[in-house]
PDB file of N, CA and C in Angstrom:
ATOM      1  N   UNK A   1       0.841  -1.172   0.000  1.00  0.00           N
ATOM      2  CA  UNK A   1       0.000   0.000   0.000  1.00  0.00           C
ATOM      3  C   UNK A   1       0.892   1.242   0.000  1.00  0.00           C
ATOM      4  N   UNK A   2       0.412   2.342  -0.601  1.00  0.00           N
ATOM      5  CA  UNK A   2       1.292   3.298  -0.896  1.00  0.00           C
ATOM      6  C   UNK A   2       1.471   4.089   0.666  1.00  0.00           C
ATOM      7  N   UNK A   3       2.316   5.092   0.366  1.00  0.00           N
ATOM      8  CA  UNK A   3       2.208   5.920   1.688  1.00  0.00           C
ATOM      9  C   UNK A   3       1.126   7.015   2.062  1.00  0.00           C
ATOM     10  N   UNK A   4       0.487   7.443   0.831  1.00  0.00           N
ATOM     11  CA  UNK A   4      -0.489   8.084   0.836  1.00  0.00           C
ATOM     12  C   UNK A   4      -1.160   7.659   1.368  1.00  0.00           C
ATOM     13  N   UNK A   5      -1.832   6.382   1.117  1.00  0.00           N
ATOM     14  CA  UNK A   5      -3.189   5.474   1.261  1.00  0.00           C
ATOM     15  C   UNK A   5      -3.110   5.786   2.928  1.00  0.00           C
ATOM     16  N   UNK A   6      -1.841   4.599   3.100  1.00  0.00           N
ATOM     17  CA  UNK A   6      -1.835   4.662   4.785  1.00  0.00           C
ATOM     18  C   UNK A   6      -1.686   6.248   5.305  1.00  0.00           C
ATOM     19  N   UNK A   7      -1.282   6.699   4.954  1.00  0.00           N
ATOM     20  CA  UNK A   7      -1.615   8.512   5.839  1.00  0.00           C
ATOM     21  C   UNK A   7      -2.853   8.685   6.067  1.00  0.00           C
ATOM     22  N   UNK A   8      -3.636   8.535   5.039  1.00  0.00           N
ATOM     23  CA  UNK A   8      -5.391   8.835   5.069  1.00  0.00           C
ATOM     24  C   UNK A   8      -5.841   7.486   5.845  1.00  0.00           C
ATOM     25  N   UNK A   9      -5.273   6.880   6.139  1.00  0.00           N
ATOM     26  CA  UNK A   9      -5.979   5.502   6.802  1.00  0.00           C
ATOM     27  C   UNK A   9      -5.866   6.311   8.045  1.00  0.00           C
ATOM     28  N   UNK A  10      -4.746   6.159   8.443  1.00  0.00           N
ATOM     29  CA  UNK A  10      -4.124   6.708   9.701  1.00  0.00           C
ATOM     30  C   UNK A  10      -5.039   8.009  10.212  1.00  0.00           C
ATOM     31  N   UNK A  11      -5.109   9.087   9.410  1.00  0.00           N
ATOM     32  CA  UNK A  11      -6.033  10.491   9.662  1.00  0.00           C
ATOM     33  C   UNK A  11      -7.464  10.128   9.885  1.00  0.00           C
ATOM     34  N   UNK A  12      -7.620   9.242   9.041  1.00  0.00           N
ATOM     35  CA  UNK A  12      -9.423   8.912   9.602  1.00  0.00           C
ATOM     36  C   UNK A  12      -9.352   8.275  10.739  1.00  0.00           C
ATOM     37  N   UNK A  13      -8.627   6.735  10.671  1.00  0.00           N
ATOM     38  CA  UNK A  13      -8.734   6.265  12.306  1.00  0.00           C
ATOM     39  C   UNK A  13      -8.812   6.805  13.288  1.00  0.00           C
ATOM     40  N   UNK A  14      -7.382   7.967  13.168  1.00  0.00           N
ATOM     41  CA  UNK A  14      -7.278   8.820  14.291  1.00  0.00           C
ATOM     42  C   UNK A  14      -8.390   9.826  14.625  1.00  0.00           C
ATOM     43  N   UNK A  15      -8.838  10.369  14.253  1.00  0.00           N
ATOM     44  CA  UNK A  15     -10.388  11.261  13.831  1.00  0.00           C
ATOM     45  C   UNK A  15     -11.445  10.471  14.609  1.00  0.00           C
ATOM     46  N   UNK A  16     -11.437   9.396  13.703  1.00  0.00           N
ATOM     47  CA  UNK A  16     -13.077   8.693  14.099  1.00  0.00           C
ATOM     48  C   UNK A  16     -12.746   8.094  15.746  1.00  0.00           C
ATOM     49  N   UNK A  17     -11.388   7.808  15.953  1.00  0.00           N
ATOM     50  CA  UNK A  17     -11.611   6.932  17.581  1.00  0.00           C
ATOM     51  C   UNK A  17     -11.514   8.058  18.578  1.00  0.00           C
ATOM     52  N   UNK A  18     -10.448   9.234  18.013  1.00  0.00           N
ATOM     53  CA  UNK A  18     -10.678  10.546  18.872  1.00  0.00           C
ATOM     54  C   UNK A  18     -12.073  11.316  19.640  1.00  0.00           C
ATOM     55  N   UNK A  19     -12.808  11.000  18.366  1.00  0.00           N
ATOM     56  CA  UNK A  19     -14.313  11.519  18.201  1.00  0.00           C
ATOM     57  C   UNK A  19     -14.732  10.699  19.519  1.00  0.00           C
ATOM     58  N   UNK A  20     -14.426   9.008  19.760  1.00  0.00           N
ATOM     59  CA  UNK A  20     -15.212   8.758  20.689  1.00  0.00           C
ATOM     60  C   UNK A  20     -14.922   8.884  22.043  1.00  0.00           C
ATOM     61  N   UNK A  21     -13.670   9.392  22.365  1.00  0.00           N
ATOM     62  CA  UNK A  21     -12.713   9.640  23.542  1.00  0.00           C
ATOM     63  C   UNK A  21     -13.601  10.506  24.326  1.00  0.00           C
ATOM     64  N   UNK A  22     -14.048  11.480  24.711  1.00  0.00           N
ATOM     65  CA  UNK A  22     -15.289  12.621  25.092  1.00  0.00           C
ATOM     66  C   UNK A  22     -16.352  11.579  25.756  1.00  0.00           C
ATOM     67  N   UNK A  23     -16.839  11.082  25.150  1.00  0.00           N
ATOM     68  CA  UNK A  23     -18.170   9.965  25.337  1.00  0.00           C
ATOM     69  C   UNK A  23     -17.565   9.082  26.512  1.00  0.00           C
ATOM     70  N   UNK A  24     -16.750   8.364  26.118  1.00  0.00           N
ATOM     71  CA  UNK A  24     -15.785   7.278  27.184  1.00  0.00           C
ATOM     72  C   UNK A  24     -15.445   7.883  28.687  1.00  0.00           C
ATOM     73  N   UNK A  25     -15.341   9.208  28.071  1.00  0.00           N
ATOM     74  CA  UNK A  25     -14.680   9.945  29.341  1.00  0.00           C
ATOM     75  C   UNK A  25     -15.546  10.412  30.134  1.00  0.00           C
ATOM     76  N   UNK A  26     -16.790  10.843  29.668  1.00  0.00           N
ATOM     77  CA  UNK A  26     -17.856  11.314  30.299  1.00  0.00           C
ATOM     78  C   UNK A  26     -18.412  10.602  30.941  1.00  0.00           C
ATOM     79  N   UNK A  27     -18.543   9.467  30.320  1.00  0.00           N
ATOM     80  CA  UNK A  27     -18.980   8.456  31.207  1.00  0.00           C
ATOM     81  C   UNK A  27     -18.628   7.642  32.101  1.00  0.00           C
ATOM     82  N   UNK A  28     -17.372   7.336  31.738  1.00  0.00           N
ATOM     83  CA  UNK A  28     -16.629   6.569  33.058  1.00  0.00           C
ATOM     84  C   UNK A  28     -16.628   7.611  34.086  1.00  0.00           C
ATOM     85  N   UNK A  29     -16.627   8.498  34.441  1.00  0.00           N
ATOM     86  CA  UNK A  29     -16.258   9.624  35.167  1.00  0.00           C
ATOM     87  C   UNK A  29     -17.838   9.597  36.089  1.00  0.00           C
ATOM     88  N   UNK A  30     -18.936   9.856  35.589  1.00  0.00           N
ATOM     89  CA  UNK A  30     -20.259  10.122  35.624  1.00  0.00           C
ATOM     90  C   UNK A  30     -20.893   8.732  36.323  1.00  0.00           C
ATOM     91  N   UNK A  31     -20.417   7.744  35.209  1.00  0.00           N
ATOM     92  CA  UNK A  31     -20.720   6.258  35.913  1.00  0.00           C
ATOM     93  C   UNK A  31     -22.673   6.360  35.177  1.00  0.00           C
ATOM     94  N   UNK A  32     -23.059   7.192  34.472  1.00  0.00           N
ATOM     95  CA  UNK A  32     -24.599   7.452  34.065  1.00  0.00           C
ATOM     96  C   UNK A  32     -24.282   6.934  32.342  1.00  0.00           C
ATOM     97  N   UNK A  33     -25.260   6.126  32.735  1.00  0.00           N
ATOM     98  CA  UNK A  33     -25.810   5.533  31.413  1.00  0.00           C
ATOM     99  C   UNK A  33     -27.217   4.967  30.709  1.00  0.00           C
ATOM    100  N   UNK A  34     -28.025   5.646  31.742  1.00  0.00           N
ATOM    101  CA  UNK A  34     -28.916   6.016  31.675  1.00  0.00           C
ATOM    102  C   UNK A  34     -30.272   6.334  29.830  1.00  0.00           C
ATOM    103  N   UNK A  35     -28.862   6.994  29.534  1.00  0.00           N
ATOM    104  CA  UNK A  35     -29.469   7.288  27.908  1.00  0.00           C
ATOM    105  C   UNK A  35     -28.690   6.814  26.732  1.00  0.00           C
ATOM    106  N   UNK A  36     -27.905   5.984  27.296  1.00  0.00           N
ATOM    107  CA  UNK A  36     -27.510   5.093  26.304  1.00  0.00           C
ATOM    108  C   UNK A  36     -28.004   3.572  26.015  1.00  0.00           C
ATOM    109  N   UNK A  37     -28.240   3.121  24.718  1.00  0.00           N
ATOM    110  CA  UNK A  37     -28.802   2.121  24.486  1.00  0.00           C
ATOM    111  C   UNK A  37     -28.212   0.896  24.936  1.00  0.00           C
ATOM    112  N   UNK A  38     -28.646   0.066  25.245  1.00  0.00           N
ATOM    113  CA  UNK A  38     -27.777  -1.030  25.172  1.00  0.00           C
ATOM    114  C   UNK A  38     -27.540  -1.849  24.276  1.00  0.00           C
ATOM    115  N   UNK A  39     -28.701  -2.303  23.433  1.00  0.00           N
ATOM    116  CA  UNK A  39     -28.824  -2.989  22.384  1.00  0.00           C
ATOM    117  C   UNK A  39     -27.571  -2.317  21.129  1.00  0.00           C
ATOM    118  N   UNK A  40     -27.718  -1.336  21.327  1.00  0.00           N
ATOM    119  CA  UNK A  40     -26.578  -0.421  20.042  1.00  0.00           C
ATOM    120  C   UNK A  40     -25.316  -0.677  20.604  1.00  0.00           C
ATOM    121  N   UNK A  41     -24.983  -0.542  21.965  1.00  0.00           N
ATOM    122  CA  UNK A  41     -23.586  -0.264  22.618  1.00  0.00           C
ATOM    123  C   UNK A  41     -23.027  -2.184  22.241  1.00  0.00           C
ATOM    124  N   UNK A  42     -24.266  -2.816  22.414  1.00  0.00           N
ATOM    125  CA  UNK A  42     -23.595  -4.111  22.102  1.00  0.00           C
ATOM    126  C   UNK A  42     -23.108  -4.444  20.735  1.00  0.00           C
ATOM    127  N   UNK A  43     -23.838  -3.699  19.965  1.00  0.00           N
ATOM    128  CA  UNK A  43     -24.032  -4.355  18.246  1.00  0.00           C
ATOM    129  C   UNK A  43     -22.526  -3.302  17.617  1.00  0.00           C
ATOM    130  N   UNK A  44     -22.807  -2.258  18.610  1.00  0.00           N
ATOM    131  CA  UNK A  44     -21.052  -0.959  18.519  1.00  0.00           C
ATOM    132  C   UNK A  44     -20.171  -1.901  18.640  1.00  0.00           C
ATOM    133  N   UNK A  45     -20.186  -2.531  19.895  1.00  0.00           N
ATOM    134  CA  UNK A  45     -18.974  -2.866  20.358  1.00  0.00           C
ATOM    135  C   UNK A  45     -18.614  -4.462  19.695  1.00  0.00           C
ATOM    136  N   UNK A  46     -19.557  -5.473  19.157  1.00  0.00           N
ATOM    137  CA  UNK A  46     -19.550  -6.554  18.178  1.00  0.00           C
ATOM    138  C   UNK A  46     -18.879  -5.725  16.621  1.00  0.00           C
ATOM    139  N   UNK A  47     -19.657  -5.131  15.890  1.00  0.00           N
ATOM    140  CA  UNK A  47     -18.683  -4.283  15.156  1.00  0.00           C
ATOM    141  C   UNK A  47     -17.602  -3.940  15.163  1.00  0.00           C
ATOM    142  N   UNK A  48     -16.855  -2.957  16.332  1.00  0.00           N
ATOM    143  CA  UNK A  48     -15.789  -2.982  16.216  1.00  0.00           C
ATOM    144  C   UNK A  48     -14.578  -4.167  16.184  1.00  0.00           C
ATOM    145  N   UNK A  49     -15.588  -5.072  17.012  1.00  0.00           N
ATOM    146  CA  UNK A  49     -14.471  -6.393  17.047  1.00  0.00           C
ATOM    147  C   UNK A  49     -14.478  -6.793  15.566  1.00  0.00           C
ATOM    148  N   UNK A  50     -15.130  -7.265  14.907  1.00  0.00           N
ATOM    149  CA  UNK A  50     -15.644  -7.587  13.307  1.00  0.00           C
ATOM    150  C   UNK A  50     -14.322  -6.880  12.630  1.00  0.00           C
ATOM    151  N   UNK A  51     -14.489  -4.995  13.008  1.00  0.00           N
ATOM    152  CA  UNK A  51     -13.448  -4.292  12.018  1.00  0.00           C
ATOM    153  C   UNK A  51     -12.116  -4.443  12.596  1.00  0.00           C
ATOM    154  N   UNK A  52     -11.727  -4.958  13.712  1.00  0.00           N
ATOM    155  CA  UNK A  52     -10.030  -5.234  14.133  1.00  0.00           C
ATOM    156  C   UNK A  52     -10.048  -6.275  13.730  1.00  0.00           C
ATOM    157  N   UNK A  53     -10.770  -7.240  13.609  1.00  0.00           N
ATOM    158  CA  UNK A  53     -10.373  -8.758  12.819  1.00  0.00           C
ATOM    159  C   UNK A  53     -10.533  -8.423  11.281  1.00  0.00           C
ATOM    160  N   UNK A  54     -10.742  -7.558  10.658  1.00  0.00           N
ATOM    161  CA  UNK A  54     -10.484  -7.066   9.145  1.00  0.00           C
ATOM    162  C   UNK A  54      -9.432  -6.376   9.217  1.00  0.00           C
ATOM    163  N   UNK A  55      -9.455  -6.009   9.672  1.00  0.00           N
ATOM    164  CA  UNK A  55      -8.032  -4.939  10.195  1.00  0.00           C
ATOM    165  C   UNK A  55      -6.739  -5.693  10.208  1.00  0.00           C
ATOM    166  N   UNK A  56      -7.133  -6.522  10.750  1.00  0.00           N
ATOM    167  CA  UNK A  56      -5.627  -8.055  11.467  1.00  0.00           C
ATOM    168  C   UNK A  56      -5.856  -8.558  10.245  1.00  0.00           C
ATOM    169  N   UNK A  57      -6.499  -9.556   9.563  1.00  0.00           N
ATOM    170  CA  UNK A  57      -6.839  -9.854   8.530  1.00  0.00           C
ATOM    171  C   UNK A  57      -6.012  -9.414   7.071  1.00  0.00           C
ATOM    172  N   UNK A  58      -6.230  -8.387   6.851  1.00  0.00           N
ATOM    173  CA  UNK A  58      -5.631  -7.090   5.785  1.00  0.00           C
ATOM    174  C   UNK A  58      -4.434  -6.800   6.436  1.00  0.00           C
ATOM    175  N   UNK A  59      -4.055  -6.454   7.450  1.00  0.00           N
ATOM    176  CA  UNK A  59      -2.322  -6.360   8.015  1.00  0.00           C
ATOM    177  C   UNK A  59      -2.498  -4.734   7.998  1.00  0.00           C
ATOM    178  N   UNK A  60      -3.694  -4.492   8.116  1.00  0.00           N
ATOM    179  CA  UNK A  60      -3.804  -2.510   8.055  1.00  0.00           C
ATOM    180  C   UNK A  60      -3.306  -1.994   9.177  1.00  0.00           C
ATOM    181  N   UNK A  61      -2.301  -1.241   9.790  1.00  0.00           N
ATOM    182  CA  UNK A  61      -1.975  -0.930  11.142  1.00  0.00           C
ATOM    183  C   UNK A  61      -2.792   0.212  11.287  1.00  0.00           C
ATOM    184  N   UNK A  62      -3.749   1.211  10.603  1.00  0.00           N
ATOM    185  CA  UNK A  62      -4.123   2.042  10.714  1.00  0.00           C
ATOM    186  C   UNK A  62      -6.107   1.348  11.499  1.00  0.00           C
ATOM    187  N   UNK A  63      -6.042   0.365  10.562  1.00  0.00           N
ATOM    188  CA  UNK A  63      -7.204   0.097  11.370  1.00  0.00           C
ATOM    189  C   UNK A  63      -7.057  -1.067  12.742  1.00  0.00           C
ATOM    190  N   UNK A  64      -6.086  -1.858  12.673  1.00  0.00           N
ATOM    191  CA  UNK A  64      -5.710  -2.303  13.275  1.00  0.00           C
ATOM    192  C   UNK A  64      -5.589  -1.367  14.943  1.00  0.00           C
ATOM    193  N   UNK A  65      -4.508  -0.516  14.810  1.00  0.00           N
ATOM    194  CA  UNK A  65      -4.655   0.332  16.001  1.00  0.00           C
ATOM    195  C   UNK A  65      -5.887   1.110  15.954  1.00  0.00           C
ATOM    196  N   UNK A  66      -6.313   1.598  15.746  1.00  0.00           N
ATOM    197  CA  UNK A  66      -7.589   2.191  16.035  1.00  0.00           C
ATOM    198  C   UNK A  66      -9.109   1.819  16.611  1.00  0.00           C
ATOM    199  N   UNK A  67      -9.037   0.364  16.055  1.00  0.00           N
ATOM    200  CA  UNK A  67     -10.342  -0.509  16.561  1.00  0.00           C
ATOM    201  C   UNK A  67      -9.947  -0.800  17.731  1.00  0.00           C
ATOM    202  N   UNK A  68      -8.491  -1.234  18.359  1.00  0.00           N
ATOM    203  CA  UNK A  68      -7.881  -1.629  19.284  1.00  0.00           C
ATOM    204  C   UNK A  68      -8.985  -0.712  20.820  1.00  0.00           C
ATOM    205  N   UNK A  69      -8.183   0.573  20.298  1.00  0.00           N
ATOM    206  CA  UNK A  69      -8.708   1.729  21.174  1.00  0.00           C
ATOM    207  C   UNK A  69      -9.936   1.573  21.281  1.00  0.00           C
ATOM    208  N   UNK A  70     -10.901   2.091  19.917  1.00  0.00           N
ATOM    209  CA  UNK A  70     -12.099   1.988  20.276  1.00  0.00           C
ATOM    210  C   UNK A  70     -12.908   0.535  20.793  1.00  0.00           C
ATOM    211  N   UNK A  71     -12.486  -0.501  20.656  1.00  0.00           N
ATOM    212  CA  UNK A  71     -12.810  -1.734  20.861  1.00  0.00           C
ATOM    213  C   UNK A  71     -13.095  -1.357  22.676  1.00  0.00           C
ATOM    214  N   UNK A  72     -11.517  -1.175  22.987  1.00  0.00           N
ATOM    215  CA  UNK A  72     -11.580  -0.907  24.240  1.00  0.00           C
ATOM    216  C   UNK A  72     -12.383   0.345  25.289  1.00  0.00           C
ATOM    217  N   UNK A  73     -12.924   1.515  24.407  1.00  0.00           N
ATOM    218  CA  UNK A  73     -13.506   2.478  24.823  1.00  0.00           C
ATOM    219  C   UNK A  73     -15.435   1.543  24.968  1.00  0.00           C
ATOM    220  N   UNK A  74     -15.081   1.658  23.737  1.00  0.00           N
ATOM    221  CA  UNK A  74     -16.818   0.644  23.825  1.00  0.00           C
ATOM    222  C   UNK A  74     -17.435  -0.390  24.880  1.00  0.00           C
ATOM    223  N   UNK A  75     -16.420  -1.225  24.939  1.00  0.00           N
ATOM    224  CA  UNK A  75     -16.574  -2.222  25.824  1.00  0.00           C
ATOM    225  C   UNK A  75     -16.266  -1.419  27.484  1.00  0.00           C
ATOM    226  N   UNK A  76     -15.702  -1.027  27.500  1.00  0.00           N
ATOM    227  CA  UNK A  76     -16.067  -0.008  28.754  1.00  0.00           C
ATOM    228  C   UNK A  76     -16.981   0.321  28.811  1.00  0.00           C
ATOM    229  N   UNK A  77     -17.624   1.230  28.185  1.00  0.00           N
ATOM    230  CA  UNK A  77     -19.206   1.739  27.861  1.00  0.00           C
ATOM    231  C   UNK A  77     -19.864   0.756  28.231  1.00  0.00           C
ATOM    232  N   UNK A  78     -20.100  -0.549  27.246  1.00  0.00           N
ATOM    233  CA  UNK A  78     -21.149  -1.313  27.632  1.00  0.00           C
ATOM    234  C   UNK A  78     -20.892  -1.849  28.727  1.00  0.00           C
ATOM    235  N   UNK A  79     -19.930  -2.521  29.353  1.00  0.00           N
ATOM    236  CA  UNK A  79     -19.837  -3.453  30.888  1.00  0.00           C
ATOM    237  C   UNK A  79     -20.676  -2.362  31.792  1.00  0.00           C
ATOM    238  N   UNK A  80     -20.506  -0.791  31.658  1.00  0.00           N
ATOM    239  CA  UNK A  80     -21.078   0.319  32.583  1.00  0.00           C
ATOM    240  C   UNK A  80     -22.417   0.419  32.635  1.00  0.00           C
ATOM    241  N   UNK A  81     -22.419   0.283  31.557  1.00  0.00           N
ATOM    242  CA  UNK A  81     -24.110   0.288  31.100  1.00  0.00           C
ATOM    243  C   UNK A  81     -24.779  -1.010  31.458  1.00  0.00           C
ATOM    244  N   UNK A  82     -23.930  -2.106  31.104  1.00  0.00           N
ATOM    245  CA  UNK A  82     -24.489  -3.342  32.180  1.00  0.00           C
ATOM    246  C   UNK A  82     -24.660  -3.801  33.158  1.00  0.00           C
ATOM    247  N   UNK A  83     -23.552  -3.017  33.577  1.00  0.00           N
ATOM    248  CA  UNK A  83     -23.662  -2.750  35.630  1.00  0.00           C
ATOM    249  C   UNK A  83     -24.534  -1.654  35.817  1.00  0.00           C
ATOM    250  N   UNK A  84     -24.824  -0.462  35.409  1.00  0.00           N
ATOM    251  CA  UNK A  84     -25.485   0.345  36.065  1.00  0.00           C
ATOM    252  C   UNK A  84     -26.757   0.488  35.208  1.00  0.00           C
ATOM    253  N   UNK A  85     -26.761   0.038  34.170  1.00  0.00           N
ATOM    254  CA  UNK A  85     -28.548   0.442  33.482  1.00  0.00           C
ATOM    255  C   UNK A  85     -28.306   1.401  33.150  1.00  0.00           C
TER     256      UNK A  85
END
């Protein structure tokens, strides 16, 4: 893959898992989850696993690290949301 490609891989990953850093934080902090779905936070957090095993799969380090993170932000989310409703 060229170097271009992976730069723009890299800029979106970084973007889109940044984006969810705020959310993660608010909530672990807050411990309220209240208005978050669960049904979505599960089918989020099944997804992301799906896109790091495409990620691993393809040998992409751009998605590779990035699902990593968000894999791990999500699944925080939901265990919270499963302990607290």
């Amino acid at each position: 893959m060229s170097l271009a490609v992976e730069l723009v891989g890299f800029a979106a990953a970084t973007l889109t898992t940044l984006s969810f850093v705020p959310q993660a934080i608010k909530t672990w902090r807050s411990r309220d989850t209240r208005a978050l779905s669960l049904s979505m936070y599960a089918a989020f957090t099944v997804g992301v696993g799906c896109w790091l095993a495409y990620g691993l799969l393809l040998g992409s380090w751009p998605m590779i690290l990035s699902n990593i993170v968000t894999l791990t932000l999500a699944a925080m989310i939901l265990v919270l949301k499963i302990r607290h409703g």
